[in-house]
N, C-alpha and C. Protein backbone atom coordinates (compact mmCIF):
# COMPACT_ATOMS: atom_id res chain seq x y z
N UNK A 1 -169.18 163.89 81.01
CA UNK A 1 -170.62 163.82 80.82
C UNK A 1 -170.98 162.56 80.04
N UNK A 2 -171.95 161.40 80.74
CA UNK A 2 -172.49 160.57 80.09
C UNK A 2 -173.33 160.78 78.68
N UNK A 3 -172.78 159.65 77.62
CA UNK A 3 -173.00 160.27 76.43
C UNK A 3 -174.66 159.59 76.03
N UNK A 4 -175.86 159.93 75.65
CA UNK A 4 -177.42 160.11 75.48
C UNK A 4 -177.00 158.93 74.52
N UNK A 5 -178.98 158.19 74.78
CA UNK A 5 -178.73 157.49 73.76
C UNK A 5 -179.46 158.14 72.10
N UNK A 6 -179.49 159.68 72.66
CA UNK A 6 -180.24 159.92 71.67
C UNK A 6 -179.07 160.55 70.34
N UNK A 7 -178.37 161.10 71.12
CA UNK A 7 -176.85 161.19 70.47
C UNK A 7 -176.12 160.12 70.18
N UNK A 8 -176.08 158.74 70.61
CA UNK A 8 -175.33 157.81 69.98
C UNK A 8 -176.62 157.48 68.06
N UNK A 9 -177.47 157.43 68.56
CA UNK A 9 -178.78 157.91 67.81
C UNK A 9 -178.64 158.47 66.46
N UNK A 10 -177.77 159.63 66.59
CA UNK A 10 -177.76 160.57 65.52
C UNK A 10 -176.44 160.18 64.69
N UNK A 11 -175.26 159.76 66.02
CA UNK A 11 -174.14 159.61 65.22
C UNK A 11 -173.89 158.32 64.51
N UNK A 12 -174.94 157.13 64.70
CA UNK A 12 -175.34 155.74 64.10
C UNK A 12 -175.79 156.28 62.69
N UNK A 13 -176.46 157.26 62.61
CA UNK A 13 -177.71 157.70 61.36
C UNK A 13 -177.00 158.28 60.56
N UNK A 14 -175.96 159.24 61.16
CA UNK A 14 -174.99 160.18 60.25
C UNK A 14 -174.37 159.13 59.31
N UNK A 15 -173.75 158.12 60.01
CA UNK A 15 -172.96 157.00 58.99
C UNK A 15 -173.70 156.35 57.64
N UNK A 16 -174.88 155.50 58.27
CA UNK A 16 -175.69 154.90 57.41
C UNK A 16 -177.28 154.71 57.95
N UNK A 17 -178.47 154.81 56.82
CA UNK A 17 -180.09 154.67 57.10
C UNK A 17 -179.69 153.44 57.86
N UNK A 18 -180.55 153.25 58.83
CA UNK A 18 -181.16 152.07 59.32
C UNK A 18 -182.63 151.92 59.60
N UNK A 19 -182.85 151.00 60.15
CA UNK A 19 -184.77 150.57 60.15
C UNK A 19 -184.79 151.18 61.57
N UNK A 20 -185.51 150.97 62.24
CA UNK A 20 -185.99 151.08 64.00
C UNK A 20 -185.47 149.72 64.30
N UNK A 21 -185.64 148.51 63.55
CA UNK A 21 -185.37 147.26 64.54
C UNK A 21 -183.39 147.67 64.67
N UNK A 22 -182.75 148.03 63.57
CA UNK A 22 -181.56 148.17 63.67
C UNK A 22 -180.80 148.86 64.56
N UNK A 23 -181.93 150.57 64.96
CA UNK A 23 -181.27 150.85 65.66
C UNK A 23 -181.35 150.98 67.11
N UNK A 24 -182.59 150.29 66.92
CA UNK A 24 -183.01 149.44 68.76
C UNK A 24 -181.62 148.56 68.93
N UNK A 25 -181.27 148.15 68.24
CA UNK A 25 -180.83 146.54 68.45
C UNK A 25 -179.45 147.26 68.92
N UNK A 26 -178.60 148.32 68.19
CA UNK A 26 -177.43 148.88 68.61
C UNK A 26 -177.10 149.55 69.66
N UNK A 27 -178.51 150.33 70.03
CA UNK A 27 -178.49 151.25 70.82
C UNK A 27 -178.77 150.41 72.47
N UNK A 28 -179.18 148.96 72.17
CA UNK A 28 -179.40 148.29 72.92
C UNK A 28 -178.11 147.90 73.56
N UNK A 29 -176.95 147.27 72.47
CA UNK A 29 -176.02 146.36 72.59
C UNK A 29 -174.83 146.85 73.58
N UNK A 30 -174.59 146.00 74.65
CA UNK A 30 -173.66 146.44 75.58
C UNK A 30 -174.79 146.81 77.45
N UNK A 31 -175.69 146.98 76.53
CA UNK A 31 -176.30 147.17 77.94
C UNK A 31 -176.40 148.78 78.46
N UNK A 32 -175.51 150.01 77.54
CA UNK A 32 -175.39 151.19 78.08
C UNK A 32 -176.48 152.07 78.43
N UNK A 33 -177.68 152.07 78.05
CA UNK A 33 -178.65 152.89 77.96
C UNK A 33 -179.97 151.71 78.30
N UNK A 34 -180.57 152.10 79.32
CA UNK A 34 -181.94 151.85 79.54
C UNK A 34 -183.12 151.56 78.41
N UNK A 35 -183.79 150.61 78.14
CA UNK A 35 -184.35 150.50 77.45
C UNK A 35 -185.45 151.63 76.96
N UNK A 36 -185.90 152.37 78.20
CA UNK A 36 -186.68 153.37 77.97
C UNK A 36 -186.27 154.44 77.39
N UNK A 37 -184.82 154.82 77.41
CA UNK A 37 -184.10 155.56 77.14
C UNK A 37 -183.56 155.19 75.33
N UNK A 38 -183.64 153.66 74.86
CA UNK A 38 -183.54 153.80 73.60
C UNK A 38 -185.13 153.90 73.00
N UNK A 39 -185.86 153.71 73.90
CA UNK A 39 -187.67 153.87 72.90
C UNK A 39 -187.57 155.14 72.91
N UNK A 40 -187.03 156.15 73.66
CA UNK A 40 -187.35 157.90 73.42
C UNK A 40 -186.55 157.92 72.47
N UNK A 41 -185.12 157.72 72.39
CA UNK A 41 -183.95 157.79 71.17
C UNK A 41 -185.00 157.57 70.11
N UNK A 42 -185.19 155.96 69.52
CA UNK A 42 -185.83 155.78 68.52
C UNK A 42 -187.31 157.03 68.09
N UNK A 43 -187.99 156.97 69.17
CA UNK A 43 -188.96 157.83 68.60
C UNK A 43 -188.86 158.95 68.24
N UNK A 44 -188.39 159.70 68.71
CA UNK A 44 -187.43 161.24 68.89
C UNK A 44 -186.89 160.98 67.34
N UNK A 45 -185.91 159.97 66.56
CA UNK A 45 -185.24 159.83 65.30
C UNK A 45 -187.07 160.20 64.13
N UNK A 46 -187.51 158.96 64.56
CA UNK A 46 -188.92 158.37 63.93
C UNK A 46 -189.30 159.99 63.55
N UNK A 47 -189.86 160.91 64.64
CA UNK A 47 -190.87 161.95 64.35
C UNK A 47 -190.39 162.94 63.94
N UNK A 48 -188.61 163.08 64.20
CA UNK A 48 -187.72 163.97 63.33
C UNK A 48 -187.86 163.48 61.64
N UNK A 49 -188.22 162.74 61.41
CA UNK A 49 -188.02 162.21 60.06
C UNK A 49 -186.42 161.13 60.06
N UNK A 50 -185.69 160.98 60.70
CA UNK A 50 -184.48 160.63 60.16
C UNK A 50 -184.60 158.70 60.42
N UNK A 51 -185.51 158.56 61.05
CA UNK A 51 -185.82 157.05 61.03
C UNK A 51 -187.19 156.88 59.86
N UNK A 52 -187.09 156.22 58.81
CA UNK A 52 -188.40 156.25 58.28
C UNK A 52 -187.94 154.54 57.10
N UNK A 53 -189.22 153.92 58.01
CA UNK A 53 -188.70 151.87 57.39
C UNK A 53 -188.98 152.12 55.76
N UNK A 54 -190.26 152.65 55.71
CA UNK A 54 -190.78 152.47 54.54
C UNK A 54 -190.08 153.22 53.50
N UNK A 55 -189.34 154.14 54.21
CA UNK A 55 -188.47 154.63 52.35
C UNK A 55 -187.48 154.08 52.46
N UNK A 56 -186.60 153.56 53.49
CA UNK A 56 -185.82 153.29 53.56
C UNK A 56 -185.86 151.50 52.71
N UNK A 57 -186.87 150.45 52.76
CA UNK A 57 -187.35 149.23 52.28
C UNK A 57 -187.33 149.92 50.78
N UNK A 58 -188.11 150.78 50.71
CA UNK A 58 -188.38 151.20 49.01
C UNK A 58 -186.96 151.62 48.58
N UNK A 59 -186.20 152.17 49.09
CA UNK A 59 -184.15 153.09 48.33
C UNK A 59 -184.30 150.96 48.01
N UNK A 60 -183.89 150.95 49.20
CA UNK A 60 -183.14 149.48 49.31
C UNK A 60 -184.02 148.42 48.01
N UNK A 61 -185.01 148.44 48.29
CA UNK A 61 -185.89 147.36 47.23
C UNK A 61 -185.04 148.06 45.70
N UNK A 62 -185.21 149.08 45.47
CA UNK A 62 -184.70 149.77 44.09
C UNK A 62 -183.49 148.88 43.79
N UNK A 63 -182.52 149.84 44.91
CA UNK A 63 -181.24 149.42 44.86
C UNK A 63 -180.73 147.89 44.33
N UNK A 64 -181.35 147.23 45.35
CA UNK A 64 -180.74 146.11 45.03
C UNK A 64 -181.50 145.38 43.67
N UNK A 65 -182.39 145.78 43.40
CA UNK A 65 -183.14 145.17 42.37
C UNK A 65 -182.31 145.83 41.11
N UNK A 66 -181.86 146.91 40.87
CA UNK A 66 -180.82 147.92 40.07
C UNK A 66 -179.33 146.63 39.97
N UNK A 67 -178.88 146.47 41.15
CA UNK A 67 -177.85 145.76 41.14
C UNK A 67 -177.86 144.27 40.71
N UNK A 68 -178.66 143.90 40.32
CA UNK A 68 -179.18 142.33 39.52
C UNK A 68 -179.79 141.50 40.67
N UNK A 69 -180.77 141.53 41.71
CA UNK A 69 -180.83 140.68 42.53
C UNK A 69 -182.46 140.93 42.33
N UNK A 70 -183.42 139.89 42.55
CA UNK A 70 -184.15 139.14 42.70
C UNK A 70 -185.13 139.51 43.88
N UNK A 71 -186.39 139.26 43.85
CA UNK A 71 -187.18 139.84 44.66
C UNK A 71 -187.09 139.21 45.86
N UNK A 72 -187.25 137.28 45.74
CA UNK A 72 -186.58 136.67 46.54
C UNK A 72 -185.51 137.00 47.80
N UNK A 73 -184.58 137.36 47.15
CA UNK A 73 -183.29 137.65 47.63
C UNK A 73 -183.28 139.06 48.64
N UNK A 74 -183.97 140.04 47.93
CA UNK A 74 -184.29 141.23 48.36
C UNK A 74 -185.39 141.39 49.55
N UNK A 75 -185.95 140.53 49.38
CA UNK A 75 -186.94 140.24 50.77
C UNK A 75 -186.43 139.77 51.56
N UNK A 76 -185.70 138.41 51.68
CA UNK A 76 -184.96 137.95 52.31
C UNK A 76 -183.84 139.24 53.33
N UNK A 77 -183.28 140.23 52.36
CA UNK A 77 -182.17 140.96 53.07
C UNK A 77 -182.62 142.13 53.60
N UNK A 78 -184.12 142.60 53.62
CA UNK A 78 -185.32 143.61 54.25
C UNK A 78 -185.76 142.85 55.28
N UNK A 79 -185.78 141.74 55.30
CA UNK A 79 -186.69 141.16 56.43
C UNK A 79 -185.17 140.87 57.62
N UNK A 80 -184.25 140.61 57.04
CA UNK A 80 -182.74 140.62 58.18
C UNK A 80 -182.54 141.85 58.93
N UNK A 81 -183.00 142.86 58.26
CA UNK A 81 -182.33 144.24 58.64
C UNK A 81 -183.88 144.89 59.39
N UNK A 82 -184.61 143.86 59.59
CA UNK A 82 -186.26 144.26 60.85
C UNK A 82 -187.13 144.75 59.77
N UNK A 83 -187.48 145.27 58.43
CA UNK A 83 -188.29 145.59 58.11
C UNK A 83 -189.74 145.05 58.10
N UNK A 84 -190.99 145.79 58.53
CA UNK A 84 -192.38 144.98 58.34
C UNK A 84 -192.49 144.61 57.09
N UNK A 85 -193.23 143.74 57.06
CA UNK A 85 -194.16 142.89 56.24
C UNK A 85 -195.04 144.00 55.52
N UNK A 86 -195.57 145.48 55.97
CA UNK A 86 -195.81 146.08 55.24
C UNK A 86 -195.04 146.57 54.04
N UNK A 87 -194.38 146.77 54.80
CA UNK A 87 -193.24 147.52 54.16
C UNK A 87 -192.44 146.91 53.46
N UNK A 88 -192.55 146.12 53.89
CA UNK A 88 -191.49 144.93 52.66
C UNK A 88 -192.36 144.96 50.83
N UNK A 89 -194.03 144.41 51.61
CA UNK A 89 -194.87 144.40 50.35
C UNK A 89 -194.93 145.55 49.77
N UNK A 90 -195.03 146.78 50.26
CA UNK A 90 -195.08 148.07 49.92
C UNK A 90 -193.80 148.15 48.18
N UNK A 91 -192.60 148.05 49.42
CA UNK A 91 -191.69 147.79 48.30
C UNK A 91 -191.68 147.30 46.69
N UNK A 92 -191.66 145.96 47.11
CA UNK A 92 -191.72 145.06 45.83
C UNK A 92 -192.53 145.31 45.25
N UNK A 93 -193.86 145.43 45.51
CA UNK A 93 -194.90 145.70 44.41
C UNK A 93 -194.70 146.97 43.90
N UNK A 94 -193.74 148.04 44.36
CA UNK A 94 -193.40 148.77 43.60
C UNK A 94 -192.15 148.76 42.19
N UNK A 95 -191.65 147.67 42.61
CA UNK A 95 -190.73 146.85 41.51
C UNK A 95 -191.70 146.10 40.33
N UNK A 96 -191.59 146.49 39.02
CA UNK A 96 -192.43 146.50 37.98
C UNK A 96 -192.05 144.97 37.81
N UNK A 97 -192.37 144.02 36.86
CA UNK A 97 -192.10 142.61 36.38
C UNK A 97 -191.31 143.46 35.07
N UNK A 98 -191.45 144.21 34.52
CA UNK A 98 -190.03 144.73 33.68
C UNK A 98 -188.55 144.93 34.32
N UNK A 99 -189.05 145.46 35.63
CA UNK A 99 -187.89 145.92 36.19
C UNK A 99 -186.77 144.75 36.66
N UNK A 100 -188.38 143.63 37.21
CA UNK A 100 -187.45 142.41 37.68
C UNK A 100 -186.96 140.94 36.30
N UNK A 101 -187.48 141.30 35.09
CA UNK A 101 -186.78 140.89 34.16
C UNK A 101 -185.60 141.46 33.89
N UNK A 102 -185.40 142.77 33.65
CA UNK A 102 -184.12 143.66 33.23
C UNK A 102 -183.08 143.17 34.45
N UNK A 103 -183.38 143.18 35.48
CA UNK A 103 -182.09 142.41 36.69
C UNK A 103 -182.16 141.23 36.29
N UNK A 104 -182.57 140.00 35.85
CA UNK A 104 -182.45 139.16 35.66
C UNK A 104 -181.69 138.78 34.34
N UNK A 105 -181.72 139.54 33.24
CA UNK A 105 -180.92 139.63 32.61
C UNK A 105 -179.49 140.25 32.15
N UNK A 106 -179.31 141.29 33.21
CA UNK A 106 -178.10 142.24 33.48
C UNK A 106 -177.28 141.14 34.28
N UNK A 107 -178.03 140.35 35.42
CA UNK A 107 -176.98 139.61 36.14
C UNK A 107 -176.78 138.32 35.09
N UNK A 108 -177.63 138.18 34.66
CA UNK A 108 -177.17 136.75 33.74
C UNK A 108 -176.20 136.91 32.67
N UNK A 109 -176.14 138.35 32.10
CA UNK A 109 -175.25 138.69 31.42
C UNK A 109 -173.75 138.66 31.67
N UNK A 110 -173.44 138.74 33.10
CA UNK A 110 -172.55 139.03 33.87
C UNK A 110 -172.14 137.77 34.21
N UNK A 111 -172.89 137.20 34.56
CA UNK A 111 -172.89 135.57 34.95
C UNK A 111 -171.76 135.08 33.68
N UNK A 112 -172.61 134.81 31.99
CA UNK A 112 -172.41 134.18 31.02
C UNK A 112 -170.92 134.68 30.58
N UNK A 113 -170.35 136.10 31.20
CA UNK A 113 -169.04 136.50 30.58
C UNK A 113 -167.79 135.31 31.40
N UNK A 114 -168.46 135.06 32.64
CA UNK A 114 -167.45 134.06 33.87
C UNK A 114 -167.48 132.84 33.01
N UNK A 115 -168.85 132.49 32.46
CA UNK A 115 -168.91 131.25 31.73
C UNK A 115 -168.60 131.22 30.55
N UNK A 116 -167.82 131.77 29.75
CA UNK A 116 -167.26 132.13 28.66
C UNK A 116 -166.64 130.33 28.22
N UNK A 117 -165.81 129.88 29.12
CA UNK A 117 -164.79 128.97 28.86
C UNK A 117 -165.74 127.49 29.05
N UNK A 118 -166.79 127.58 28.98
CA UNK A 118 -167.59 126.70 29.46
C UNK A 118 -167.84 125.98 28.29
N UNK A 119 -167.92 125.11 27.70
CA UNK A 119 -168.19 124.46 26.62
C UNK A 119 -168.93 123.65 26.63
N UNK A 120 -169.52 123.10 27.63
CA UNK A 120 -171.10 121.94 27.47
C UNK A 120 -172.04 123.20 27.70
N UNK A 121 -172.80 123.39 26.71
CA UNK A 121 -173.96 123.69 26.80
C UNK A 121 -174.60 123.86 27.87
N UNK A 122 -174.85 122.50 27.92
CA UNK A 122 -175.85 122.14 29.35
C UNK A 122 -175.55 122.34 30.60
N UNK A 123 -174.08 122.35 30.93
CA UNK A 123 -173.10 122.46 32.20
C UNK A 123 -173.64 124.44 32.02
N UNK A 124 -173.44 124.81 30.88
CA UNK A 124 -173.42 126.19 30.86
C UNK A 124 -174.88 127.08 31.57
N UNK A 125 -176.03 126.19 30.85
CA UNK A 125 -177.06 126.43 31.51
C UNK A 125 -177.64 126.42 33.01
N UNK A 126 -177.11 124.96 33.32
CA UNK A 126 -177.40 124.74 34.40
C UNK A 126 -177.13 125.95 35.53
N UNK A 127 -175.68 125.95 35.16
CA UNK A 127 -174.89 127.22 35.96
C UNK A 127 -175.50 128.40 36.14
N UNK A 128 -176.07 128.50 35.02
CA UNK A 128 -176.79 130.00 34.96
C UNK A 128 -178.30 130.40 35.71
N UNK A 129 -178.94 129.25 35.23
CA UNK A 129 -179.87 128.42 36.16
C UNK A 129 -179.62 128.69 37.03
N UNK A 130 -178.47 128.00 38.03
CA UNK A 130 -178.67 128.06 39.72
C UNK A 130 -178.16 129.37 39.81
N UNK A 131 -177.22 130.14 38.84
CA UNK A 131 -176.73 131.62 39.44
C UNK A 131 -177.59 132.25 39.98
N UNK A 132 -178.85 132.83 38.63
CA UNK A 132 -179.83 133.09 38.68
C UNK A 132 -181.01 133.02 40.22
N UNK A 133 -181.86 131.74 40.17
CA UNK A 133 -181.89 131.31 41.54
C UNK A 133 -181.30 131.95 42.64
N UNK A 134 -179.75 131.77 42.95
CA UNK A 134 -179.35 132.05 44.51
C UNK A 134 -179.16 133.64 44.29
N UNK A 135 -179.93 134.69 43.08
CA UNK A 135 -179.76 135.95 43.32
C UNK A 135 -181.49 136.45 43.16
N UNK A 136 -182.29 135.28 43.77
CA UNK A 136 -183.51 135.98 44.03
C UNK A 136 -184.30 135.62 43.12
N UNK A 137 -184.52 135.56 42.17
CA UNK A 137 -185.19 135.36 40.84
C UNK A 137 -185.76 133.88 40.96
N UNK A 138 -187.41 133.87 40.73
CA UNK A 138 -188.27 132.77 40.47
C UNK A 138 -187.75 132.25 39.69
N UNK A 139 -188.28 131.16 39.29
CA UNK A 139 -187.50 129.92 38.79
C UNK A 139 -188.06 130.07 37.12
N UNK A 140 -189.43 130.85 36.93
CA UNK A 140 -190.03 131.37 35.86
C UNK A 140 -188.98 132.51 35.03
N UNK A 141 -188.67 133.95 36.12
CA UNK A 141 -187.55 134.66 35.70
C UNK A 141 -186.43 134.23 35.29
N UNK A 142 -186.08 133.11 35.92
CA UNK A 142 -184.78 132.58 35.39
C UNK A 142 -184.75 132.16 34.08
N UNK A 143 -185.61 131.74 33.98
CA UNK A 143 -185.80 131.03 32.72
C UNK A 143 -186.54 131.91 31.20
N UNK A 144 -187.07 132.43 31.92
CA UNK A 144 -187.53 133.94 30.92
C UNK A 144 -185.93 134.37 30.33
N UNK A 145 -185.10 134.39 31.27
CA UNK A 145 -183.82 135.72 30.93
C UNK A 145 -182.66 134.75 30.24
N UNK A 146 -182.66 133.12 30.76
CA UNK A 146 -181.85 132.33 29.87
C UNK A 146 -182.40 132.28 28.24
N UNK A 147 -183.99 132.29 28.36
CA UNK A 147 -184.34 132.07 27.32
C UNK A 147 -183.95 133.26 26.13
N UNK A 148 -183.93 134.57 26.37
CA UNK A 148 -183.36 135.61 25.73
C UNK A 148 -182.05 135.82 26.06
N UNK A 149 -181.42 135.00 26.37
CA UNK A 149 -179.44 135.60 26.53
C UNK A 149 -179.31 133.98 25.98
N UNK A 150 -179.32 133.24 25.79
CA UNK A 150 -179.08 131.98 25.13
C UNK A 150 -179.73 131.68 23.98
N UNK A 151 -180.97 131.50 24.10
CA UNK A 151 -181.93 130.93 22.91
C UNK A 151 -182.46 129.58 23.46
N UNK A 152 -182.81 128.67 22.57
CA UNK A 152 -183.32 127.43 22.92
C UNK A 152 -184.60 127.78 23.45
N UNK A 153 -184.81 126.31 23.35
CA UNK A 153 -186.26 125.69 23.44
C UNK A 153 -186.72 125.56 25.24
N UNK A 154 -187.86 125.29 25.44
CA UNK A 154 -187.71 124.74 27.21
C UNK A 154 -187.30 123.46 27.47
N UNK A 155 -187.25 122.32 26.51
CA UNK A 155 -186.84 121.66 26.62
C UNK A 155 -184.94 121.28 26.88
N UNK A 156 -184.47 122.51 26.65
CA UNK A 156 -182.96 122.61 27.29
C UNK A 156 -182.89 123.34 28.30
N UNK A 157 -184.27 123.48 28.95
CA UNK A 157 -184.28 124.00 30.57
C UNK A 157 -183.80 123.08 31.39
N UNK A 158 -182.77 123.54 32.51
CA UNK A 158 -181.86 122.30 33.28
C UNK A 158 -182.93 121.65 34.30
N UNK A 159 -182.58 120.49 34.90
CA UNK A 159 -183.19 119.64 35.64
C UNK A 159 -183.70 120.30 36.64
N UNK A 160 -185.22 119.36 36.77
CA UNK A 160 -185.92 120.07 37.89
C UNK A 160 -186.49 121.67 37.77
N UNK A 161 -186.44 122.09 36.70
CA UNK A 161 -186.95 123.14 36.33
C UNK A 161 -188.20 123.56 35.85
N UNK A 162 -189.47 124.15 36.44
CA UNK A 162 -190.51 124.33 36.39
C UNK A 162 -191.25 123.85 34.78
């Protein structure tokens, strides 16, 4: 018996949440199932509840914002995985500017233990600087969270820095 795409459907979902663009895109891949046949799959998930973008953008926005990453960054990896533009904004603006200081300083913390052996100052900053940066965080946050895990003035803010 040919296997549904509404059952490949369930056993995609059992593993891990996905968006609708994700599990269009799987249920697509290979060519096995008719396209019409993955829009009933998907919808059929959707009105069961077990497809749903917007909580799924909001776990994920938490999550990764919990794990030291940056709103930046976090949009960036919602908008890969198909989420709307609603839903994306939905998210983040549910992420407090406390919440996205406290990641900014948990990862910088984490950062500064690697940079332990670092002995220029400035080499030290910089580093932290761009860590910061490539984990999402405005260039303002960055500098908010060096400024309380280091000290100093803005004037030992690294080059090119707001």
């Amino acid at each position: 018996m040919p296997e549904s795409a509404l059952k490949k459907a369930m056993d995609l979902l059992a593993i891990r949440p996905l968006t609708e663009s994700e599990l269009r895109t799987r249920l697509s891949a290979g060519g096995k199932f008719p396209p019409s046949e993955v829009e009933e799959a998907v919808l059929c998930c959707r009105n069961r509840g077990y497809l749903n973008d917007e909580l799924l953008a909001s776990d994920a926005a938490w999550f990764l914002n919990a794990g030291g990453r940056g709103q930046g960054l976090i949009r960036k990896k919602l908008r890969a995985r198909g989420v709307s533009e609603e839903h994306l904004s939905a998210a983040l603006s549910a992420l407090s500017p406390e919440d996205e200081a406290d990641a900014a300083r948990s990862a910088g913390m984490t950062k500064l233990r690697l940079l332990s052996r670092e002995k220029d100052a400035r080499k030290k900053r910089e580093k932290l600087f761009r860590f910061l940066l490539s984990r999402g965080f405005s260039p303002e946050t960055a500098l908010d969270a060096m400024g309380e895990l280091l000290g100093g003035t803005p004037e030992d803010s690294p080059p090119n820095a707001p």
